[in-house]
N, C-alpha and C. Protein backbone atom coordinates (compact mmCIF):
# COMPACT_ATOMS: atom_id res chain seq x y z
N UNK A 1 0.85 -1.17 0.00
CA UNK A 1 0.00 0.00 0.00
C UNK A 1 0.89 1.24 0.00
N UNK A 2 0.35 2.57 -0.93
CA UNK A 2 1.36 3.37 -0.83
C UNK A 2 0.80 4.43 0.17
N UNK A 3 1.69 5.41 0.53
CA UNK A 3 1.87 6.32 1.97
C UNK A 3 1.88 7.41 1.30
N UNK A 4 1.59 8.40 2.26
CA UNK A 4 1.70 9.74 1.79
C UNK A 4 2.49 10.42 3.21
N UNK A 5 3.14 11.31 2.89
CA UNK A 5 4.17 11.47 3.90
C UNK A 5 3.23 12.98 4.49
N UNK A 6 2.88 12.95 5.75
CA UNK A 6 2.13 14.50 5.67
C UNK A 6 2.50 15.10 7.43
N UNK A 7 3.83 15.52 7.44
CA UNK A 7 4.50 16.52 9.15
C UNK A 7 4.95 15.73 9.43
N UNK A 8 5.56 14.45 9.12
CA UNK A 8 6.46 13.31 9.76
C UNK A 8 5.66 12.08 9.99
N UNK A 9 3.99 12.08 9.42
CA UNK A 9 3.35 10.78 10.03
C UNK A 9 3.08 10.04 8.66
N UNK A 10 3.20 8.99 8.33
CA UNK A 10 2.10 8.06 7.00
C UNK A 10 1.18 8.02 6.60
N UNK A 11 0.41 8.04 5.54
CA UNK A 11 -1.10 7.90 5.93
C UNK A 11 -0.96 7.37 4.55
N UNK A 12 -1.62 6.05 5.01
CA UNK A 12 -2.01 4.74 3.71
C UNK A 12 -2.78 5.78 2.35
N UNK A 13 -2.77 5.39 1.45
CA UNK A 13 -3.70 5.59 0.17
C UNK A 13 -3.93 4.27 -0.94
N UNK A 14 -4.60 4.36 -1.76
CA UNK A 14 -4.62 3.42 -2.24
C UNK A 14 -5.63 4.17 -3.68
N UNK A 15 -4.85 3.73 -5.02
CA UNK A 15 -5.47 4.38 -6.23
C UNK A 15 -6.42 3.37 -6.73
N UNK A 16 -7.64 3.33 -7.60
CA UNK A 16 -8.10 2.56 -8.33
C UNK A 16 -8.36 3.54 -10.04
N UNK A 17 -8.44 1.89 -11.31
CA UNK A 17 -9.22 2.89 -11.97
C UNK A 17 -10.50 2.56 -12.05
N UNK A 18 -11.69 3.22 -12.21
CA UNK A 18 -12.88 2.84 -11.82
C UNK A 18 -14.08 3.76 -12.77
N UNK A 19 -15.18 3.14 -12.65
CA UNK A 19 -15.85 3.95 -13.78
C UNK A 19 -17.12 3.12 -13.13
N UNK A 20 -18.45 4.23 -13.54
CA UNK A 20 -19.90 4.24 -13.17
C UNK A 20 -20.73 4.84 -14.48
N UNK A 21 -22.21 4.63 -14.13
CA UNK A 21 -22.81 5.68 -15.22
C UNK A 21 -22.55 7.12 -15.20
N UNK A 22 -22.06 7.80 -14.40
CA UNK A 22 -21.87 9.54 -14.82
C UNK A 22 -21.09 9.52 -15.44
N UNK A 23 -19.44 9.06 -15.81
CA UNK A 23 -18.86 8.89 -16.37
C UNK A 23 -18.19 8.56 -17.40
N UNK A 24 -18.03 9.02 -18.87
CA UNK A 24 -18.06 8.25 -19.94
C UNK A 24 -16.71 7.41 -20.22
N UNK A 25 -15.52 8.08 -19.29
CA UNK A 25 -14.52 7.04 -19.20
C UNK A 25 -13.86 6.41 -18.52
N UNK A 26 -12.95 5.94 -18.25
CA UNK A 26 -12.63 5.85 -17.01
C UNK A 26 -11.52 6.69 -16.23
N UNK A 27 -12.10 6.59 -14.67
CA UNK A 27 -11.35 7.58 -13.96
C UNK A 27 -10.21 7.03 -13.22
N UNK A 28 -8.90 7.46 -12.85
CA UNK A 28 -8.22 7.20 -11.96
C UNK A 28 -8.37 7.97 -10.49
N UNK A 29 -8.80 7.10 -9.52
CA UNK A 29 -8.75 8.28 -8.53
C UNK A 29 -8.17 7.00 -6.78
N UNK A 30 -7.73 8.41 -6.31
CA UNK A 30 -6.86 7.97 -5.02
C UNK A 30 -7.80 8.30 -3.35
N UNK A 31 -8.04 7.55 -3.40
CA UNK A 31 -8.33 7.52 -1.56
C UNK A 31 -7.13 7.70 -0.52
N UNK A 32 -8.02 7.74 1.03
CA UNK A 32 -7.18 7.87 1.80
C UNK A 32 -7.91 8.25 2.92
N UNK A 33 -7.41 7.64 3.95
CA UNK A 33 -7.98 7.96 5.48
C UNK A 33 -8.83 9.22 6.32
N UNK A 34 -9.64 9.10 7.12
CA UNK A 34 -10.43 10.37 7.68
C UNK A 34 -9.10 10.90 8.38
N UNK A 35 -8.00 9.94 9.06
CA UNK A 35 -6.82 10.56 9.52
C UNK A 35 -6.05 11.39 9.37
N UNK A 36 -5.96 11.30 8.12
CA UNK A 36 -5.36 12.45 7.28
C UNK A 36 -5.99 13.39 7.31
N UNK A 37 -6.89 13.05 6.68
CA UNK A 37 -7.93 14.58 6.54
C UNK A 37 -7.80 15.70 7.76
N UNK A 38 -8.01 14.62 9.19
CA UNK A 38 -8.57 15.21 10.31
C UNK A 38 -6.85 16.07 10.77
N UNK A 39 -5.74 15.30 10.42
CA UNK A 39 -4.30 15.59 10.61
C UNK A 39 -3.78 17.19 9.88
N UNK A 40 -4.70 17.52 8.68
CA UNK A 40 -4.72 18.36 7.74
C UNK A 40 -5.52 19.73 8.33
N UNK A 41 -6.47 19.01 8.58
CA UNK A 41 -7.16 20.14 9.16
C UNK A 41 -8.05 21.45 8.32
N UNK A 42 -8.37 22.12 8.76
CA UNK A 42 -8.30 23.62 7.77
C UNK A 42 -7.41 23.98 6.97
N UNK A 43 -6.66 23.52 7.46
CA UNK A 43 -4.83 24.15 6.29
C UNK A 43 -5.20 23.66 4.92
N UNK A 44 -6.10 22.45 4.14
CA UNK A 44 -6.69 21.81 3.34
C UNK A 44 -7.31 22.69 2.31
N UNK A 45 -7.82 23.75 2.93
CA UNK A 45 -8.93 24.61 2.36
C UNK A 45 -7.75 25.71 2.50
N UNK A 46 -6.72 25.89 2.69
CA UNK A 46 -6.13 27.28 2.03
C UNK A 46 -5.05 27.32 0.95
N UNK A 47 -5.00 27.64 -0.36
CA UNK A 47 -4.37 27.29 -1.22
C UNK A 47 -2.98 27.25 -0.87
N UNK A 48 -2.32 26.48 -1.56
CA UNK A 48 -0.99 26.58 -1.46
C UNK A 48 0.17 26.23 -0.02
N UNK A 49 -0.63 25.61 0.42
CA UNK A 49 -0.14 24.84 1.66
C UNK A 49 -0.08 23.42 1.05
N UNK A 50 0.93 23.02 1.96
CA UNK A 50 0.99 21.43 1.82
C UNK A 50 0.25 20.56 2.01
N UNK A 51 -0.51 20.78 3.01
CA UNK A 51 -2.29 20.58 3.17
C UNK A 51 -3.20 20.83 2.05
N UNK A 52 -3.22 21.51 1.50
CA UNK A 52 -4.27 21.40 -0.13
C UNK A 52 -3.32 21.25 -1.14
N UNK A 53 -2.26 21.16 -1.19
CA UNK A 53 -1.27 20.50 -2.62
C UNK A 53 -2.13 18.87 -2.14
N UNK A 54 -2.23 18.25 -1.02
CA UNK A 54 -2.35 16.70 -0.66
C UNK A 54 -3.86 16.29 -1.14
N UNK A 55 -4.69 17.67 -0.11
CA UNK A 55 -5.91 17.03 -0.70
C UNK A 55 -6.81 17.23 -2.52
N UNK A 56 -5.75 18.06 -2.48
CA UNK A 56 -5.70 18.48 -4.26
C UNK A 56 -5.86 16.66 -5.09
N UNK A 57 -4.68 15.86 -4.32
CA UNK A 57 -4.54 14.91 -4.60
C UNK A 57 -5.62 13.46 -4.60
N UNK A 58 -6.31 13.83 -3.49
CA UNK A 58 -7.30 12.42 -2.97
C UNK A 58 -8.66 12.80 -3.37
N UNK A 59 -9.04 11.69 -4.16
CA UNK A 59 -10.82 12.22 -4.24
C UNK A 59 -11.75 11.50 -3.01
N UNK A 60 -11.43 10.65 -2.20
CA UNK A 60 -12.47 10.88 -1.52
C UNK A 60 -11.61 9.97 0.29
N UNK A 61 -11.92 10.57 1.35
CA UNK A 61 -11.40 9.94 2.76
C UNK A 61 -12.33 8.80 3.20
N UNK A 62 -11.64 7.95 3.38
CA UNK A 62 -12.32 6.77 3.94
C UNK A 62 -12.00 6.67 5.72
N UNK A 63 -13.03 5.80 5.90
CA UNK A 63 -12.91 5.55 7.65
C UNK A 63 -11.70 4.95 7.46
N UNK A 64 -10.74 4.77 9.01
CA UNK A 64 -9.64 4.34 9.01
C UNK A 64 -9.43 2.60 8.78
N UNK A 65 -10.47 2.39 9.01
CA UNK A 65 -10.29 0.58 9.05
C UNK A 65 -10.86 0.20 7.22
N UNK A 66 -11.61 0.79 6.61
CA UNK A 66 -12.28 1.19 5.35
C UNK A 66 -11.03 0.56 4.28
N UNK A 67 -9.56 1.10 4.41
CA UNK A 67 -8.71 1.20 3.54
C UNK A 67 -8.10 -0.11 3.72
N UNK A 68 -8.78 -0.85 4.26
CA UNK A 68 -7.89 -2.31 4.19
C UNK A 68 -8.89 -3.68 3.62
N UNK A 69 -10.66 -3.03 3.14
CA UNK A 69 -11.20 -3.98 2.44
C UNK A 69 -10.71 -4.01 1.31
N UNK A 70 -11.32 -4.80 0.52
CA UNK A 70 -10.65 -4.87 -0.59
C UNK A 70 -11.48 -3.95 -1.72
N UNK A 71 -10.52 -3.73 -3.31
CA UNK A 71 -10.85 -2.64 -3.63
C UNK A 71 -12.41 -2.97 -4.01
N UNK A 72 -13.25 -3.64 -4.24
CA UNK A 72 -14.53 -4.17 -4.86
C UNK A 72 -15.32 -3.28 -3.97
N UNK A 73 -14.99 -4.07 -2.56
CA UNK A 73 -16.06 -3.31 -1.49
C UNK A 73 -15.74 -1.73 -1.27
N UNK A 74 -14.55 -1.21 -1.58
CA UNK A 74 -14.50 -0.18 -1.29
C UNK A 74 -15.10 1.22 -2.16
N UNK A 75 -15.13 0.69 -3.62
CA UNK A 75 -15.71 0.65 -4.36
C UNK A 75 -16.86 1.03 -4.63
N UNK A 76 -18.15 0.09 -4.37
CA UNK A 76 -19.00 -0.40 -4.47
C UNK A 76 -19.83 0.31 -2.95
N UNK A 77 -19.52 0.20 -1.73
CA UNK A 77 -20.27 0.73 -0.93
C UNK A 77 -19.61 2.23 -0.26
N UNK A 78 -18.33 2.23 -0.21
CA UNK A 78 -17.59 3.31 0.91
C UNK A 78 -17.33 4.76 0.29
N UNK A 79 -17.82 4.97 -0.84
CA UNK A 79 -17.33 6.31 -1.51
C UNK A 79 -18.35 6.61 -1.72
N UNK A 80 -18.54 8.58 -1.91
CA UNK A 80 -19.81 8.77 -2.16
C UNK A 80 -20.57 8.28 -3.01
N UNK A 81 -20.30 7.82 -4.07
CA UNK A 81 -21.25 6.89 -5.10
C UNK A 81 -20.60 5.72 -5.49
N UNK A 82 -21.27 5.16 -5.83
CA UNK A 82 -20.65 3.13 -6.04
C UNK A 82 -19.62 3.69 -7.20
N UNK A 83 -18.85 3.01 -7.24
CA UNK A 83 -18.03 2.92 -8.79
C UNK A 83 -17.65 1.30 -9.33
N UNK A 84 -17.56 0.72 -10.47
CA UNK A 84 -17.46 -0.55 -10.68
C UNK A 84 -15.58 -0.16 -10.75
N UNK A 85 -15.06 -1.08 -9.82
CA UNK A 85 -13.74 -0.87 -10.14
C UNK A 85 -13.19 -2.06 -11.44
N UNK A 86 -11.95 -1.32 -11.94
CA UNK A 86 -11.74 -2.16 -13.34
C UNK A 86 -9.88 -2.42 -12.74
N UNK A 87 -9.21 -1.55 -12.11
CA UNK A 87 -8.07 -2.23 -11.37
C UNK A 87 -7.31 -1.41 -10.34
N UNK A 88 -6.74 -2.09 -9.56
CA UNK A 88 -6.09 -1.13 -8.43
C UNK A 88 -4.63 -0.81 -9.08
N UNK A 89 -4.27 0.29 -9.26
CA UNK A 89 -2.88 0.84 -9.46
C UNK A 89 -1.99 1.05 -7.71
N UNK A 90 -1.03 -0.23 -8.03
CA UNK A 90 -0.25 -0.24 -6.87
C UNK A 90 0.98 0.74 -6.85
């Protein structure tokens, strides 16, 4: 699983590519922990901090235990809308 390095701590991520009906192609997109998020803080929402260069990066935070189902379920129930995943980019 890959890490994101954010004030000296880790925080897991994990990419899929994945695609639904809104979408006409497919998307690559990267998750990652409420930990982070919560580690980030407000700093997230002000441009040009290292805190929104990161979340610039992640489309959507998962619960902390969330990032260790596998990508189908994560997929399918844990993000704001289902996506059919097609493969995990390690």
């Amino acid at each position: 699983m890959k890490t994101i390095n954010f004030k000296g701590k880790k925080y897991p991520t994990r990419t899929f590519v994945v695609t639904n009906d809104d979408i006409d192609n497919e998307q690559e997109i990267t998750i990652s922990t409420e930990s982070l998020s919560d580690a980030m803080g407000d700093d997230k929402e002000v441009h040009d901090t290292e805190a929104n260069d990161i979340d610039c990066t992640i489309y959507f935070y998962v619960d902390n235990d969330v990032i260790n189902l596998s990508a189908e379920e994560i997929c399918a129930n844990h993000l704001d809308e289902p996506f059919g995943i097609i493969e995990e980019i390690n």
